[in-house]
N, C-alpha and C. Protein backbone atom coordinates (compact mmCIF):
# COMPACT_ATOMS: atom_id res chain seq x y z
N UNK A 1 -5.97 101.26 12.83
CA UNK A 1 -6.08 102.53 13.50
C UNK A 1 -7.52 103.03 13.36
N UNK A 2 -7.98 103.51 14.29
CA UNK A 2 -9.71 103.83 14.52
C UNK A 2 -10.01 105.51 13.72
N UNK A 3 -10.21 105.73 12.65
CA UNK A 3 -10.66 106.47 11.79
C UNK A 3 -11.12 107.74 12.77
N UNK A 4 -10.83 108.78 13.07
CA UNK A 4 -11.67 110.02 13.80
C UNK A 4 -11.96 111.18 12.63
N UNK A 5 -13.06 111.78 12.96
CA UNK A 5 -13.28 112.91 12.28
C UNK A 5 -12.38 113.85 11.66
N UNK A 6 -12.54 114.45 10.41
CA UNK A 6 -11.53 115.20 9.86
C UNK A 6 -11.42 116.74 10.40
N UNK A 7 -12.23 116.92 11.40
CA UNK A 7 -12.74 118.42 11.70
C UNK A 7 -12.01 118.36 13.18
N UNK A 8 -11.62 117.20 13.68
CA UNK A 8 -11.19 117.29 14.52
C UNK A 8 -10.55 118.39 15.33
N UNK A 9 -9.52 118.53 14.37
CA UNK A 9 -8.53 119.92 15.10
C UNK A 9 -9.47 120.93 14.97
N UNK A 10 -10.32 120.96 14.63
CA UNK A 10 -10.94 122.46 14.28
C UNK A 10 -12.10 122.11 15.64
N UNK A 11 -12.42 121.17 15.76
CA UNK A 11 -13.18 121.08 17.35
C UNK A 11 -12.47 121.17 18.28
N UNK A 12 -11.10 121.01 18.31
CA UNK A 12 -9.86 121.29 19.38
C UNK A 12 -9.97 122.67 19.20
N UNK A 13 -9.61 123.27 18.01
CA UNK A 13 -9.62 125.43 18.52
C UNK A 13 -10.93 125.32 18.88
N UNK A 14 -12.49 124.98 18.96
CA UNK A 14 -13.04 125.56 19.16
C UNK A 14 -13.37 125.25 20.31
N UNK A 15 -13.18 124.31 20.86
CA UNK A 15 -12.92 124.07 22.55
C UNK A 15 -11.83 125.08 23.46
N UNK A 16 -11.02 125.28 22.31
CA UNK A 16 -9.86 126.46 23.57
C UNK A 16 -10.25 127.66 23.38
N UNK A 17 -11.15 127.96 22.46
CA UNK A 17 -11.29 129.29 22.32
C UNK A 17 -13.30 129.52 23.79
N UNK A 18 -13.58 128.26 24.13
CA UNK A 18 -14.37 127.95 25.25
C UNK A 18 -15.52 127.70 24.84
N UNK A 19 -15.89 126.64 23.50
CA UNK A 19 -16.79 126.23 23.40
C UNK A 19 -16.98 124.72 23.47
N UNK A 20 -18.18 124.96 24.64
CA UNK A 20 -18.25 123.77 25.45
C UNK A 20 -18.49 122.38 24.86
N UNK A 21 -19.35 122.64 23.67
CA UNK A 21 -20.44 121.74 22.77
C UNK A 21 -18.99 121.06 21.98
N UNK A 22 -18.05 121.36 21.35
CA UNK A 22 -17.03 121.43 21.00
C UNK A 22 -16.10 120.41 21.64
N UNK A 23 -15.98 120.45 23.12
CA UNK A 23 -15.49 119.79 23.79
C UNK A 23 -16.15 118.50 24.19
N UNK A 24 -17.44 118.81 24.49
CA UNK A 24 -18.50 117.13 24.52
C UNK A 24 -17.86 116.78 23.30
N UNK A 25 -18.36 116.84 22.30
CA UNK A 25 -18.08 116.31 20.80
C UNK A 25 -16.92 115.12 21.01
N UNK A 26 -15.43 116.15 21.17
CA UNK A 26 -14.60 115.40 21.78
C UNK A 26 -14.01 114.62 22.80
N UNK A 27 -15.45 114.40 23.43
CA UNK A 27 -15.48 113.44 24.73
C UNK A 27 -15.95 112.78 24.14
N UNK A 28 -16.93 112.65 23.26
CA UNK A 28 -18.26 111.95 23.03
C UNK A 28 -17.14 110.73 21.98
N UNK A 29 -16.50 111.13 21.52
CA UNK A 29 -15.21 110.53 20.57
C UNK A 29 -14.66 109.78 20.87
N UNK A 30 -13.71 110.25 22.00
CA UNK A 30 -12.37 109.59 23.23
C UNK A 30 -13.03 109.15 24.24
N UNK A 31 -14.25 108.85 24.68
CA UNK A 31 -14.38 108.38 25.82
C UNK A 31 -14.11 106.73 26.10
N UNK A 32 -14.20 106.22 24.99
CA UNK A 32 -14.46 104.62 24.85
C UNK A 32 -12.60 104.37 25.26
N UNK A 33 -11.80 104.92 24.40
CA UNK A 33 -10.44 104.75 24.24
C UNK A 33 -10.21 105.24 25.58
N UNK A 34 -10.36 106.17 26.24
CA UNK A 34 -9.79 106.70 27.30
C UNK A 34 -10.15 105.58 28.48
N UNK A 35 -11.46 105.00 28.69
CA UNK A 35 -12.03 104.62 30.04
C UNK A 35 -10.90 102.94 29.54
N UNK A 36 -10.61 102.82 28.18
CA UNK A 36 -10.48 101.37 28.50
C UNK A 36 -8.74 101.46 28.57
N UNK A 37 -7.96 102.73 28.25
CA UNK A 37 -7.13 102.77 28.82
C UNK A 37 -6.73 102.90 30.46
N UNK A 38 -7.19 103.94 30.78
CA UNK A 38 -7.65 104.03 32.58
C UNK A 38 -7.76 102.80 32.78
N UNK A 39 -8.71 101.65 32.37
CA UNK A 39 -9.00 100.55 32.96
C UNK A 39 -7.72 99.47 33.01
N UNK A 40 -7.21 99.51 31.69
CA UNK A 40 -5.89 98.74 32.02
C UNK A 40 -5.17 99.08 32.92
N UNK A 41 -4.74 100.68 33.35
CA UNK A 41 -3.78 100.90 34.07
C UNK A 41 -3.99 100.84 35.69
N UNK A 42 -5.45 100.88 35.97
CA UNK A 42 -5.78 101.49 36.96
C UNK A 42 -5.93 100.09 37.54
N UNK A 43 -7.26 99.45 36.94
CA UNK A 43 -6.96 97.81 37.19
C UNK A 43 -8.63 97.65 37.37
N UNK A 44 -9.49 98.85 37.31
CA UNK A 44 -10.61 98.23 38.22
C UNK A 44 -11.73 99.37 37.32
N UNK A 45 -13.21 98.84 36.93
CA UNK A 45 -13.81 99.98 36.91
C UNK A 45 -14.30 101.28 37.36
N UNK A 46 -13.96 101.10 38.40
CA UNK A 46 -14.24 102.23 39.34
C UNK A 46 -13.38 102.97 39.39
N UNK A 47 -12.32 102.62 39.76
CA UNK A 47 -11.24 104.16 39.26
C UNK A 47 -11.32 104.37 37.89
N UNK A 48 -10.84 103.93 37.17
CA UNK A 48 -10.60 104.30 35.73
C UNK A 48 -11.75 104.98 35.51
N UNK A 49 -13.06 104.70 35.48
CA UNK A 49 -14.34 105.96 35.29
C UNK A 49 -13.83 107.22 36.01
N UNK A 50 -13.31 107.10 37.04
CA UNK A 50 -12.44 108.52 37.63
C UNK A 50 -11.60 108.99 36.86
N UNK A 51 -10.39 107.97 36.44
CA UNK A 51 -9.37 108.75 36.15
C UNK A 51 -9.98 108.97 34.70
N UNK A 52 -10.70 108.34 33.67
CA UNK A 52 -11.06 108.94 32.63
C UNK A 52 -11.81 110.49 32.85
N UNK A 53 -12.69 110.41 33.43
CA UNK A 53 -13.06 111.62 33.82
C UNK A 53 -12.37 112.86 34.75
N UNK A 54 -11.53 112.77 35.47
CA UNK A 54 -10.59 113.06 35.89
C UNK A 54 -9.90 113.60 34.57
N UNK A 55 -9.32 112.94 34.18
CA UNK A 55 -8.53 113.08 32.37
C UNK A 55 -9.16 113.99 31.67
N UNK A 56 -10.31 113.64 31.36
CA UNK A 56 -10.74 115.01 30.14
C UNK A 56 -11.22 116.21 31.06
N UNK A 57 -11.58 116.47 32.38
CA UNK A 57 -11.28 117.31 33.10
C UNK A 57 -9.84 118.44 32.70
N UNK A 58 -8.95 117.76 33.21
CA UNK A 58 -7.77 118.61 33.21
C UNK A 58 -7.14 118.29 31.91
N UNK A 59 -7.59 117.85 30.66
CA UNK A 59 -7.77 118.11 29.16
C UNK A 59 -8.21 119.38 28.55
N UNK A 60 -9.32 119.60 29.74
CA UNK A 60 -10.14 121.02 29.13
C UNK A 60 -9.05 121.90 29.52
N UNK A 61 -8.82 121.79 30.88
CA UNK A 61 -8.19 122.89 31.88
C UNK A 61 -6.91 123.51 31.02
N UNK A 62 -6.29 122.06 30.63
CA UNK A 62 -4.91 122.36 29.90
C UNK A 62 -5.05 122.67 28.55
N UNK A 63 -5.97 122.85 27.60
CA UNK A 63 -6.67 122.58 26.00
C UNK A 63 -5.40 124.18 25.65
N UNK A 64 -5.35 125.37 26.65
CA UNK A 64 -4.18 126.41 26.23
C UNK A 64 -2.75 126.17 25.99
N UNK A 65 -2.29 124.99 26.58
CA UNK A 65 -0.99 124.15 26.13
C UNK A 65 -1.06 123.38 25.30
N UNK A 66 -2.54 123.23 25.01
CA UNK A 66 -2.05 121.80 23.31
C UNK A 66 -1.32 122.72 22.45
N UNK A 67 -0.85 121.72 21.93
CA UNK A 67 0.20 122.03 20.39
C UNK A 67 -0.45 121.95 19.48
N UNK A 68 -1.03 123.17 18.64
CA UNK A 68 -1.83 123.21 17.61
C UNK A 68 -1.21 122.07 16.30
N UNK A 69 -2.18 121.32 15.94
CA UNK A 69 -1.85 120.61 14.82
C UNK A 69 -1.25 119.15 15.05
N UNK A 70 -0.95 119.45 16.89
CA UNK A 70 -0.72 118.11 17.02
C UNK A 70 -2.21 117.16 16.89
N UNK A 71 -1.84 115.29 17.10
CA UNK A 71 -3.09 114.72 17.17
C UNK A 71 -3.39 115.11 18.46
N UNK A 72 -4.82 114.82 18.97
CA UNK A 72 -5.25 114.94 20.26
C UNK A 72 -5.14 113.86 20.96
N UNK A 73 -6.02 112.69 20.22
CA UNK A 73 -5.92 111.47 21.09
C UNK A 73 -4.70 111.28 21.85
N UNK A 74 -3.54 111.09 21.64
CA UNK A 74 -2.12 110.90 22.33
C UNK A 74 -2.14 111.46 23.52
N UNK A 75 -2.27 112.81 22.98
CA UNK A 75 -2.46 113.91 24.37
C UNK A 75 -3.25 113.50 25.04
N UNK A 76 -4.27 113.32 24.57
CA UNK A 76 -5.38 113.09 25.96
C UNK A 76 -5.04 111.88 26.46
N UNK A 77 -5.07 110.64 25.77
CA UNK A 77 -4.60 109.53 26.95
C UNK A 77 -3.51 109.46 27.55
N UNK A 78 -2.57 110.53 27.13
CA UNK A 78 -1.18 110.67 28.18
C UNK A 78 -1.88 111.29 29.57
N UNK A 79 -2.82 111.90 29.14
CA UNK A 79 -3.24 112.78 31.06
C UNK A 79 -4.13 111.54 31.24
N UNK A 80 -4.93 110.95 30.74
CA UNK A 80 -5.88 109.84 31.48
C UNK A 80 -4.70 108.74 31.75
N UNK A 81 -4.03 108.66 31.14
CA UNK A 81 -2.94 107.45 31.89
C UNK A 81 -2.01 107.58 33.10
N UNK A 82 -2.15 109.34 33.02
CA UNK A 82 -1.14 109.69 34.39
C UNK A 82 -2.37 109.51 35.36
N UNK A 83 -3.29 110.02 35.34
CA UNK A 83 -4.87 110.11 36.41
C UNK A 83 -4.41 108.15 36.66
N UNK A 84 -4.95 107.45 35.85
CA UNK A 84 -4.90 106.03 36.09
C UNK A 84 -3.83 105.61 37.50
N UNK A 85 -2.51 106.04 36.78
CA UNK A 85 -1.49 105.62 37.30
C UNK A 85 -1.28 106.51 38.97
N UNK A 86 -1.36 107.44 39.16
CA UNK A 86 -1.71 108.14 40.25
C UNK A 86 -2.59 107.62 41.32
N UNK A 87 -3.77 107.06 40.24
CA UNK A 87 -5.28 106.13 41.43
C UNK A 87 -4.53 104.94 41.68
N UNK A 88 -3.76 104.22 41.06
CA UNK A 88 -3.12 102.80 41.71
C UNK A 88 -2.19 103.42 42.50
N UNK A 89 -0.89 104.17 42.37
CA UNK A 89 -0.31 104.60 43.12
C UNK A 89 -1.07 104.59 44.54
N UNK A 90 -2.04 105.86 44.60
CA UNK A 90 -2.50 106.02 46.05
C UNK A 90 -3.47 104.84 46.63
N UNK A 91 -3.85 104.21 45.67
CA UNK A 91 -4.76 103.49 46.43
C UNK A 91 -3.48 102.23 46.83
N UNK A 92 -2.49 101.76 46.79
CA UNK A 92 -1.73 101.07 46.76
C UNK A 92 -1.89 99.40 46.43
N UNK A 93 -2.55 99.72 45.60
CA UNK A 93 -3.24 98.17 44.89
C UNK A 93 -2.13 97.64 43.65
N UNK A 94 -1.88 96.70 43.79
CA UNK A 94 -1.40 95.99 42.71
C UNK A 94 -1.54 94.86 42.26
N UNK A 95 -2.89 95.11 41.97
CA UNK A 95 -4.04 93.85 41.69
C UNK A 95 -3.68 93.27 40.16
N UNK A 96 -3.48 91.97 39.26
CA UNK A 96 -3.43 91.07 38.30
C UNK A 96 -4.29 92.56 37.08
N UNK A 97 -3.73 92.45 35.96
CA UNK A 97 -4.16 93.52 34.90
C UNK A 97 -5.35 92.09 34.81
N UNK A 98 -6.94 92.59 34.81
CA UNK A 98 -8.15 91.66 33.97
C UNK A 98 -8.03 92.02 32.59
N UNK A 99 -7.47 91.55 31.90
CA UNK A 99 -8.09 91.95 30.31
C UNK A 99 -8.92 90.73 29.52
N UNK A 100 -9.88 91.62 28.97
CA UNK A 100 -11.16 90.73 28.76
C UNK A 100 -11.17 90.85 27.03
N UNK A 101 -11.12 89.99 26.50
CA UNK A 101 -11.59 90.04 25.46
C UNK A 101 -12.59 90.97 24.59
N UNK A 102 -12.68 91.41 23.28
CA UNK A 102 -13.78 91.67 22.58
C UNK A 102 -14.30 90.69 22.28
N UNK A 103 -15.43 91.13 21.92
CA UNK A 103 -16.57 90.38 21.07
C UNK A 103 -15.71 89.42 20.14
N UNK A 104 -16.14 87.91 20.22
CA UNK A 104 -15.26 87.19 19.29
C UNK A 104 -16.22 87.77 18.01
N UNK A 105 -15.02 87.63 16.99
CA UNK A 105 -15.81 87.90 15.75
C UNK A 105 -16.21 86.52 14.72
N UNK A 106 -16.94 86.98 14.25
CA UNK A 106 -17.08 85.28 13.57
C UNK A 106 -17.39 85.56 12.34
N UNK A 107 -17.69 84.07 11.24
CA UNK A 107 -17.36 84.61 10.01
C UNK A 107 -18.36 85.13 9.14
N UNK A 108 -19.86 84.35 10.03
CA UNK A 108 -20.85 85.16 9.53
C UNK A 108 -21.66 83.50 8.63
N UNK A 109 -20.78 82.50 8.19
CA UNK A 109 -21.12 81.50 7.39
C UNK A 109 -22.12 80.68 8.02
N UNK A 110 -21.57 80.00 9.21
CA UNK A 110 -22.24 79.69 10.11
C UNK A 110 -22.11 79.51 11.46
N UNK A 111 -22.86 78.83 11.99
CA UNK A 111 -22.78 79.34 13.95
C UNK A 111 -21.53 78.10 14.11
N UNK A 112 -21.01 78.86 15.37
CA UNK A 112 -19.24 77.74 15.71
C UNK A 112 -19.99 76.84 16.47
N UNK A 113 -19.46 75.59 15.57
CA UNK A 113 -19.72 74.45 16.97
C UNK A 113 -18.95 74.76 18.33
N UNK A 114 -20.04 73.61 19.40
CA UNK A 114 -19.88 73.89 20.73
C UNK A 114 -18.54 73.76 20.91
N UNK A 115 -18.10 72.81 20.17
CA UNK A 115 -16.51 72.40 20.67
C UNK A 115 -15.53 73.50 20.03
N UNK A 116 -16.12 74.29 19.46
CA UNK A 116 -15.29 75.65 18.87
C UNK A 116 -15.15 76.84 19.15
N UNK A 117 -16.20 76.83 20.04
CA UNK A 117 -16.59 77.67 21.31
C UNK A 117 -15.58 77.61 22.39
N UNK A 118 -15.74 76.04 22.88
CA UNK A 118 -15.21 76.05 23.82
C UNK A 118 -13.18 75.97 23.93
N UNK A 119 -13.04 75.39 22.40
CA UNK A 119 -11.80 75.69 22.52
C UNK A 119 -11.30 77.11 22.11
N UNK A 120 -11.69 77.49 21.66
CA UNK A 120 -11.76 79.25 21.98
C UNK A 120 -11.53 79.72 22.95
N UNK A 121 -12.32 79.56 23.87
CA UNK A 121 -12.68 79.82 24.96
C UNK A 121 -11.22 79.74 26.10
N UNK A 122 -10.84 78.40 25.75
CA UNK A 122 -9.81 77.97 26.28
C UNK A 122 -8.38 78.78 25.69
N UNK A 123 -8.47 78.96 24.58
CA UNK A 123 -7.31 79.48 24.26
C UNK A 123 -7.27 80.96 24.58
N UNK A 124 -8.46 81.85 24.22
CA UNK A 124 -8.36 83.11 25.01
C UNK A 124 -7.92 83.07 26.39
N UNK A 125 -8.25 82.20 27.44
CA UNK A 125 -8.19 82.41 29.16
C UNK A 125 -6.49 81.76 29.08
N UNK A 126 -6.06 80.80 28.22
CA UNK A 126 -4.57 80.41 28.34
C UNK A 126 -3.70 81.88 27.98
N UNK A 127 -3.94 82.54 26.77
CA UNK A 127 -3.35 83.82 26.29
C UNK A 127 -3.96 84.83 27.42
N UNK A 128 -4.96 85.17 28.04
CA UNK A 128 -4.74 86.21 29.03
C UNK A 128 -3.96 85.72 30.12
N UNK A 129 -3.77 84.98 30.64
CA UNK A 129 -2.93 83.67 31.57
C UNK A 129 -1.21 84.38 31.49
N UNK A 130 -1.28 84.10 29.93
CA UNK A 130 -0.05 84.37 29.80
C UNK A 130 0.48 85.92 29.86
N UNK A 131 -0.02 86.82 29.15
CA UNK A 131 -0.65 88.26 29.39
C UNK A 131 -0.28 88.51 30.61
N UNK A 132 -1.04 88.21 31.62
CA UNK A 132 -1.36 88.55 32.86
C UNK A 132 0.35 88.11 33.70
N UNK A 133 0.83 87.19 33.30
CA UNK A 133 2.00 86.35 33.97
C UNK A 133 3.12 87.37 33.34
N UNK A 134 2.82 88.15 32.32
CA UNK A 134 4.19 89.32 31.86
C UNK A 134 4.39 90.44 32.59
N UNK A 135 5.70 90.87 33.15
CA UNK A 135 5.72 92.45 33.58
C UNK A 135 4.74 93.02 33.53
N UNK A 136 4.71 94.29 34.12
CA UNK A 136 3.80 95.03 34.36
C UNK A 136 4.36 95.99 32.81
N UNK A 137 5.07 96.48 33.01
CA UNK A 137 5.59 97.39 31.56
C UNK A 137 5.25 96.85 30.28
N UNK A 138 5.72 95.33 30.07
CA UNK A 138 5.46 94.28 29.28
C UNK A 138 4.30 94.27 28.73
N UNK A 139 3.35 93.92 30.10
CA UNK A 139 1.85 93.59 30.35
C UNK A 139 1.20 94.67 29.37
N UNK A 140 1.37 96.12 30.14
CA UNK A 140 1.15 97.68 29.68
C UNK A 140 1.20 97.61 27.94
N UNK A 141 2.69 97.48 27.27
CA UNK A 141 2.85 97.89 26.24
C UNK A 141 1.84 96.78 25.24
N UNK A 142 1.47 95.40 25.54
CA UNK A 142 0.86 94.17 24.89
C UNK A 142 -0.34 94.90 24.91
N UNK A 143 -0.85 95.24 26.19
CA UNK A 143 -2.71 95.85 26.03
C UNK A 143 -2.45 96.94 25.03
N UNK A 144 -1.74 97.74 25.48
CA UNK A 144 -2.54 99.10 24.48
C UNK A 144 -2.40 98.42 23.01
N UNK A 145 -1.31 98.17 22.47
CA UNK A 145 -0.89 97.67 21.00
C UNK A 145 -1.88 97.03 20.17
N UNK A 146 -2.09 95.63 21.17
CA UNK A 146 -2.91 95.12 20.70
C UNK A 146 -4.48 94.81 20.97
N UNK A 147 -4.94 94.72 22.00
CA UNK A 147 -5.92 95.18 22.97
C UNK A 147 -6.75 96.47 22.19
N UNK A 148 -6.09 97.52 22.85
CA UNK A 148 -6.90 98.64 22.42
C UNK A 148 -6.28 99.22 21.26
N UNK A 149 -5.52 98.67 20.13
CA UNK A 149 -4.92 98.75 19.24
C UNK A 149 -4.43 100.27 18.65
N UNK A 150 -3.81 100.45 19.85
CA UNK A 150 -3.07 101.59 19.25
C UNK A 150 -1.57 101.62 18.75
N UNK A 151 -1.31 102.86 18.04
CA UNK A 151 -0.49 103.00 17.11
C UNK A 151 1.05 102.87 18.32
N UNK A 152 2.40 102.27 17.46
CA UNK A 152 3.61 102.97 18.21
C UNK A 152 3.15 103.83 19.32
N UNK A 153 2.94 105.46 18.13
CA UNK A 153 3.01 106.74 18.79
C UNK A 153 2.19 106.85 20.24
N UNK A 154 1.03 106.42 19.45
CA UNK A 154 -0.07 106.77 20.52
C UNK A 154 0.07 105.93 21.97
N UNK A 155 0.94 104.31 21.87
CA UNK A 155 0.82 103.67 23.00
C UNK A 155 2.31 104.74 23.71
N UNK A 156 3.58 105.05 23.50
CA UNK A 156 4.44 106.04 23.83
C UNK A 156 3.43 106.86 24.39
N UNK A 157 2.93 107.75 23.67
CA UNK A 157 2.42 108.95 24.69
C UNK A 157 1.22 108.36 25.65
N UNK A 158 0.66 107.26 25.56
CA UNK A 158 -0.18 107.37 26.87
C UNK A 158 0.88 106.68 27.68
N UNK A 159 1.66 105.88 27.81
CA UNK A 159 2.63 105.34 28.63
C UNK A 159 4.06 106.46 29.15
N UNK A 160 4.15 107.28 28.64
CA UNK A 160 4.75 108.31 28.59
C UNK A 160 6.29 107.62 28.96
N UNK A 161 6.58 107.12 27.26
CA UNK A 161 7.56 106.35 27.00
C UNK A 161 8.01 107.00 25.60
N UNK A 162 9.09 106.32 25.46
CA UNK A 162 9.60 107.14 23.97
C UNK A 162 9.25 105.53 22.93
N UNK A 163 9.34 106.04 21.35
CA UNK A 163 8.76 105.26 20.43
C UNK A 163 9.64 103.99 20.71
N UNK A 164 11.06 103.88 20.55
CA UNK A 164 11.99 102.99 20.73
C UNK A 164 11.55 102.09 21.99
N UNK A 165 11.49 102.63 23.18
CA UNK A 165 11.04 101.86 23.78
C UNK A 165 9.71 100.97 23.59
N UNK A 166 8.72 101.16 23.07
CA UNK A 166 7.52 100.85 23.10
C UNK A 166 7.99 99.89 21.93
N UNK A 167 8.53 100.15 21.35
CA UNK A 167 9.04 98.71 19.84
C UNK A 167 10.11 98.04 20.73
N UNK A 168 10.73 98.22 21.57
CA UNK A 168 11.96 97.41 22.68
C UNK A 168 10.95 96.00 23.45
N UNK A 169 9.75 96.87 24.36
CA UNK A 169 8.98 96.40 25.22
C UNK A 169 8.22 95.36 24.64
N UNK A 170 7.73 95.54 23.26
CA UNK A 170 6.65 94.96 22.58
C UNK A 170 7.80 93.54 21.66
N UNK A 171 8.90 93.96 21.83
CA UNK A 171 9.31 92.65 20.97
C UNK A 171 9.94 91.64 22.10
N UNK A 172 10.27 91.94 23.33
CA UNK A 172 10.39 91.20 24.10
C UNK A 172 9.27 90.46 24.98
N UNK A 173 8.18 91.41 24.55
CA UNK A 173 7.05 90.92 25.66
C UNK A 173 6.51 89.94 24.50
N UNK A 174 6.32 89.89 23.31
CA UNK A 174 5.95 88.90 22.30
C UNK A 174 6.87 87.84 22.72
N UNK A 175 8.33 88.12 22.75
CA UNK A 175 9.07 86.60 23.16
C UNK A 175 8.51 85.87 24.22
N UNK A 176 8.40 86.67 24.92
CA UNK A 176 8.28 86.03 26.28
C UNK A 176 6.57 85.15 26.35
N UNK A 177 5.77 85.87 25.47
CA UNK A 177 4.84 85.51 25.23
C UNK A 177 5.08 84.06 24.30
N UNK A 178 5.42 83.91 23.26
CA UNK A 178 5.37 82.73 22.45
C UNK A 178 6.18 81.88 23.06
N UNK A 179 7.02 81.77 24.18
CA UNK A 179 7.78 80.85 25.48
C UNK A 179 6.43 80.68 25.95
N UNK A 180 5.77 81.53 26.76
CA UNK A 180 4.92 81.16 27.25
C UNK A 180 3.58 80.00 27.05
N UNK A 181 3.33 80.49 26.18
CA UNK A 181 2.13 80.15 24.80
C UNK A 181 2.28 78.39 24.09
N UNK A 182 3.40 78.65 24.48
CA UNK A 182 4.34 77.66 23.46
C UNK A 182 4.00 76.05 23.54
């Protein structure tokens, strides 16, 4: 889970009470998480820079309905995931989810041979392969979890799903995955 500031909530009142600097802060935070959620859902960079922005838009607008003391992140990628889902809706695209890898990490000992590279290489594009070949719901609950590694809670509220489901989705989409994989 990605560590956020402890002052957090206290930059949430001071954004609803209309301080602006307050609210960057908490863009400046969520923006990474938000655009690469948008991006899963939406499918494309170009919307998702919308619907992320779009998102903390009507984040600010709505900041008088947060639930004091709740987390924020949740909240906010539940409205950037509805913005997402709205831009595929209208644009009527239902283009293959791209999910791209991070940065491979390495161990630091020494550089990977070529052939370690390349079977790497191979095994990442077979696992997005497979990824990509799951439901769309499936697809959904695998990125956020593990992808953009969020919590239960947090993948529920940007999917605007309940916890049960998101542990339902995620143990069948693993099956279906290690069939796949297999």
């Amino acid at each position: 889970m990605v560590s956020r500031p402890h002052d957090e909530s206290a930059l949430v009142e001071r954004a609803r009470r209309g301080d602006e600097q307050a609210y960057e802060e908490l863009v400046r935070a969520h923006q990474g998480i938000a655009f690469r959620t948008a991006y899963l859902l939406a499918g494309n960079a170009s919307d998702a820079e919308e619907a992320a922005q779009d998102g903390f838009v009507k984040a600010y607008r709505a900041l008088g309905r947060f639930r004091t003391g709740s987390p924020f992140r949740p909240w906010l990628l539940q409205i950037v995931a509805n913005e997402a889902r709205n831009r595929r809706r209208s644009s009527g695209r239902r283009a293959a989810l791209a999910l791209r890898a991070a940065t491979e990490e390495t161990s630091g000992d020494a550089a990977p041979s070529p052939e370690g590279v390349l079977l790497a290489g191979e095994n990442r594009e077979r696992l997005f392969a497979a990824v990509n070949g799951l439901r769309e719901e499936e697809r959904l609950v695998i990125a956020c979890r593990f992808f953009l590694e969020l919590s239960e809670q947090e993948t529920a509220a940007a999917l605007d799903v309940r916890v049960g489901t998101v542990k339902s989705r995620t143990s069948r989409a693993l099956d279906h995955l290690r069939e796949a994989y297999a």
